[in-house]
Protein backbone atom coordinates (compact mmCIF):
# COMPACT_ATOMS: atom_id res chain seq x y z
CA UNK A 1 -80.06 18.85 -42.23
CA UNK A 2 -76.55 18.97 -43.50
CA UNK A 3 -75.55 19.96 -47.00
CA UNK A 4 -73.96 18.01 -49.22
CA UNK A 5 -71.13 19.60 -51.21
CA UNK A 6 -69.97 16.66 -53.06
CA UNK A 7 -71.65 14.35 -56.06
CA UNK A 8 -71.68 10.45 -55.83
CA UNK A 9 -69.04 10.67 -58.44
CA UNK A 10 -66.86 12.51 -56.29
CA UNK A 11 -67.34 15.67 -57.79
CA UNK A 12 -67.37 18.78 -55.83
CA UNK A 13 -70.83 20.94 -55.52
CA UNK A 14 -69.80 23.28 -58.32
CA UNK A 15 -71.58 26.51 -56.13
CA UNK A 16 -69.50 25.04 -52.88
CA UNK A 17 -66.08 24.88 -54.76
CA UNK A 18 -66.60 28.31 -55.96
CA UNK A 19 -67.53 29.88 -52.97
CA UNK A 20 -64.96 28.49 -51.08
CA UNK A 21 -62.67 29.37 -53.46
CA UNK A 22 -63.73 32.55 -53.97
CA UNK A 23 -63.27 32.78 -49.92
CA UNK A 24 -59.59 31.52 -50.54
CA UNK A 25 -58.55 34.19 -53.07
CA UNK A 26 -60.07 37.21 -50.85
CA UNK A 27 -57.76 35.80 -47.97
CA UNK A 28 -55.00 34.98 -50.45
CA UNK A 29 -55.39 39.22 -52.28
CA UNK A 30 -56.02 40.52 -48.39
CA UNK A 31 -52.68 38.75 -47.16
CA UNK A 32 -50.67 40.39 -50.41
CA UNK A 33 -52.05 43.45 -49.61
CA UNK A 34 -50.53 43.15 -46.45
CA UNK A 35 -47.53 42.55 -47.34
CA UNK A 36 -46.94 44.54 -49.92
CA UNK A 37 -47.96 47.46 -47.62
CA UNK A 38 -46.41 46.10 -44.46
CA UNK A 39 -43.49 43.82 -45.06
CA UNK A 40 -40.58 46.86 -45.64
CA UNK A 41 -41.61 48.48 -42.63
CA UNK A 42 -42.34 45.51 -39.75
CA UNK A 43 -39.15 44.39 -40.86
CA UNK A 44 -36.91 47.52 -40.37
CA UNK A 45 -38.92 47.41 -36.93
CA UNK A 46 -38.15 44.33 -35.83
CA UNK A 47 -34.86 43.35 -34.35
CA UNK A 48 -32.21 40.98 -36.33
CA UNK A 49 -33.75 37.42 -34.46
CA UNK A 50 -37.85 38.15 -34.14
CA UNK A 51 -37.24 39.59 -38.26
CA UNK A 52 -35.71 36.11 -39.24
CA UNK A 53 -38.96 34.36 -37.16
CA UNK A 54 -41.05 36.78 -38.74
CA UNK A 55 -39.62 35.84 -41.82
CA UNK A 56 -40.09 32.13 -42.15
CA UNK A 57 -43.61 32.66 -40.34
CA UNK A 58 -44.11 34.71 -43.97
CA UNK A 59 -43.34 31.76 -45.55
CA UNK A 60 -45.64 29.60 -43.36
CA UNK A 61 -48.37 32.11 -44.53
CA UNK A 62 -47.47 31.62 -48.28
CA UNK A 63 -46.99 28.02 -48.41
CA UNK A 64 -50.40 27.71 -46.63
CA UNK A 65 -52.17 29.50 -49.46
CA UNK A 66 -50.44 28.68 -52.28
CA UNK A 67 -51.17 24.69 -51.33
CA UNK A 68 -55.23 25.85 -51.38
CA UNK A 69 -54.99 27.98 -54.13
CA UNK A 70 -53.58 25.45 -56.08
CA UNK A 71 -55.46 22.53 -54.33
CA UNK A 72 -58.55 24.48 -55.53
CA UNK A 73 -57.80 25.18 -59.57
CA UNK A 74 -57.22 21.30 -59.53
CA UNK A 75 -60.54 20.48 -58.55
CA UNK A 76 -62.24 23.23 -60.95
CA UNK A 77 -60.12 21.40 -63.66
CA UNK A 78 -61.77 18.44 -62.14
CA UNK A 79 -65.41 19.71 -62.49
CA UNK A 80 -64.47 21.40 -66.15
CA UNK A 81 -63.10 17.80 -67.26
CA UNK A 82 -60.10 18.89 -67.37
CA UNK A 83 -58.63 16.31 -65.70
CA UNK A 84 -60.25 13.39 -64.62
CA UNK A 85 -60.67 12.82 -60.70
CA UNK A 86 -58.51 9.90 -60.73
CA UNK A 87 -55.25 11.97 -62.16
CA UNK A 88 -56.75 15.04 -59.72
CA UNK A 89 -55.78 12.01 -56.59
CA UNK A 90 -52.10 11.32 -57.35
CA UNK A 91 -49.99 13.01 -55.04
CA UNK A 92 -48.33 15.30 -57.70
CA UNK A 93 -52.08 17.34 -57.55
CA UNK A 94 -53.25 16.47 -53.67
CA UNK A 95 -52.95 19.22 -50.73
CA UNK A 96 -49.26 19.08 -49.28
CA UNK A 97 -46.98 21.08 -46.95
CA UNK A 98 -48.78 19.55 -43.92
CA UNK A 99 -45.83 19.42 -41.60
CA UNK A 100 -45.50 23.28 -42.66
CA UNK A 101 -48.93 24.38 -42.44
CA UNK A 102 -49.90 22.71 -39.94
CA UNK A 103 -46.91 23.41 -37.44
CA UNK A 104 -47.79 24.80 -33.94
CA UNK A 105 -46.55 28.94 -34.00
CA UNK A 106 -45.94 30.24 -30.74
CA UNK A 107 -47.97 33.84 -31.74
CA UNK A 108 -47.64 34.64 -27.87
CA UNK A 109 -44.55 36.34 -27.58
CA UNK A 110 -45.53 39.35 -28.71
CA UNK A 111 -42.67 39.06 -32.05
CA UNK A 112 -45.12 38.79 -34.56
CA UNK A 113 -47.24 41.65 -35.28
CA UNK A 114 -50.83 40.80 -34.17
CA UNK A 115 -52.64 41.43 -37.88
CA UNK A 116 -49.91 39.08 -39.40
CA UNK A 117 -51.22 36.47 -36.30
CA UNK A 118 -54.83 36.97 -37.38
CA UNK A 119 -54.07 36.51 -40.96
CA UNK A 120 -51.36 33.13 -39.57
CA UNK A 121 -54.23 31.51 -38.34
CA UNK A 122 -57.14 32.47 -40.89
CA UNK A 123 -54.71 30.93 -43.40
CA UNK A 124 -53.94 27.63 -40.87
CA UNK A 125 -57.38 27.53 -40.51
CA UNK A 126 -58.39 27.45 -44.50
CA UNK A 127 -55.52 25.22 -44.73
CA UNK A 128 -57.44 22.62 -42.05
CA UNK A 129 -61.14 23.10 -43.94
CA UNK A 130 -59.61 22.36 -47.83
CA UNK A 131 -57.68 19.38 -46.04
CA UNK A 132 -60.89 17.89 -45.03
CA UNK A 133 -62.43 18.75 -48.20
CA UNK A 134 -59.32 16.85 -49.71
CA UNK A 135 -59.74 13.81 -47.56
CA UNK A 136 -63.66 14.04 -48.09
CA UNK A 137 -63.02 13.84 -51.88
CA UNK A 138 -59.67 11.07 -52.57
CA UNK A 139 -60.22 9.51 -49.02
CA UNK A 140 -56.91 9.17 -46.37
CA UNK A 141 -53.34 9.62 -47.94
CA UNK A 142 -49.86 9.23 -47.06
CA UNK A 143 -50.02 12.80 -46.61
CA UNK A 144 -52.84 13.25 -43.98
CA UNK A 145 -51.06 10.02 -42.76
CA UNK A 146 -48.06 12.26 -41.89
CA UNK A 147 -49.91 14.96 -39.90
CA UNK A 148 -51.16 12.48 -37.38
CA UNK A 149 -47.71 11.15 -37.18
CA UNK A 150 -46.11 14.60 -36.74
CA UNK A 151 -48.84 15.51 -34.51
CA UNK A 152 -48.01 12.12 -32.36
CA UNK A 153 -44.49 13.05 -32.36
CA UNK A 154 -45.07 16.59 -30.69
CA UNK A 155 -47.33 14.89 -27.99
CA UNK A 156 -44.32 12.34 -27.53
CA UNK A 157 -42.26 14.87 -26.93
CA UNK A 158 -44.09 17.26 -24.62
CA UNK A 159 -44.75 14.22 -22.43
CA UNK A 160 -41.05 13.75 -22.52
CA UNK A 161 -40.29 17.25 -21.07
């Protein structure tokens, strides 16, 4: 029997969106932690080109999580009536940085320290989950629209290699 974690009226299961959220922020706090504690010294470690990639993959990270976080304290605005669910689906308040979030990382190289690649993909992978929750709740968007084209695009060009 499957659960269902949203209302008729499109409202999320208020116990669902807080546990997921609440799943969110521990990942969000564990990753700062990490950083904070970590940053400095990885990147005195690492040489002038694997620090830049190690760099932007930082940003990957933080774009990831601050698109849930902030995907998440729209829909508890939704739930408090703090916004209705229609304003909640305009693209101003919708999930975004797909083509960021969502970009293949090549973690095999060995560049990228290998607790920053666990905490990459936890965050890619929270990132997939609230995107389904977001297309579960306002339906299919330009947005999702463009991961399937990006996605298309990087099987068009693999095939071309």
């Amino acid at each position: 029997m499957t659960q269902k974690n949203t209302f008729e009226d499109g409202f999320l299961e208020p116990r669902f969106l807080e546990k997921s959220y609440k799943e969110a922020m521990v990942l969000t706090q564990e990753v700062a932690d990490y950083f904070e504690l970590e940053n400095k010294s990885i990147l005195k470690a690492l040489n002038e080109g694997p620090g830049v990639s190690y760099a932007s993959e930082t940003m990957r990270v933080s774009t990831c999580l601050m698109q849930v976080m902030s995907w998440f304290l729209v829909q508890k605005a939704v739930n408090n009536g703090e916004i209705t669910l229609e304003q909640a689906s305009g693209s101003p308040y919708r999930l975004g940085a797909f083509d960021i979030c969502l970009a293949e990382v090549d973690t095999e190289n060995g560049k990228l320290p290998e607790q920053f690649v666990i905490f990459l993909h936890k965050a890619q992978n929270l990132y997939r989950q609230v995107a389904r929750m977001d297309h579960m709740r306002y339906g299919n968007s330009e947005a999702i629209n463009s991961v399937h084209n990006m996605l298309d695009r990087i099987q068009e060009n693999n095939n071309a290699s």
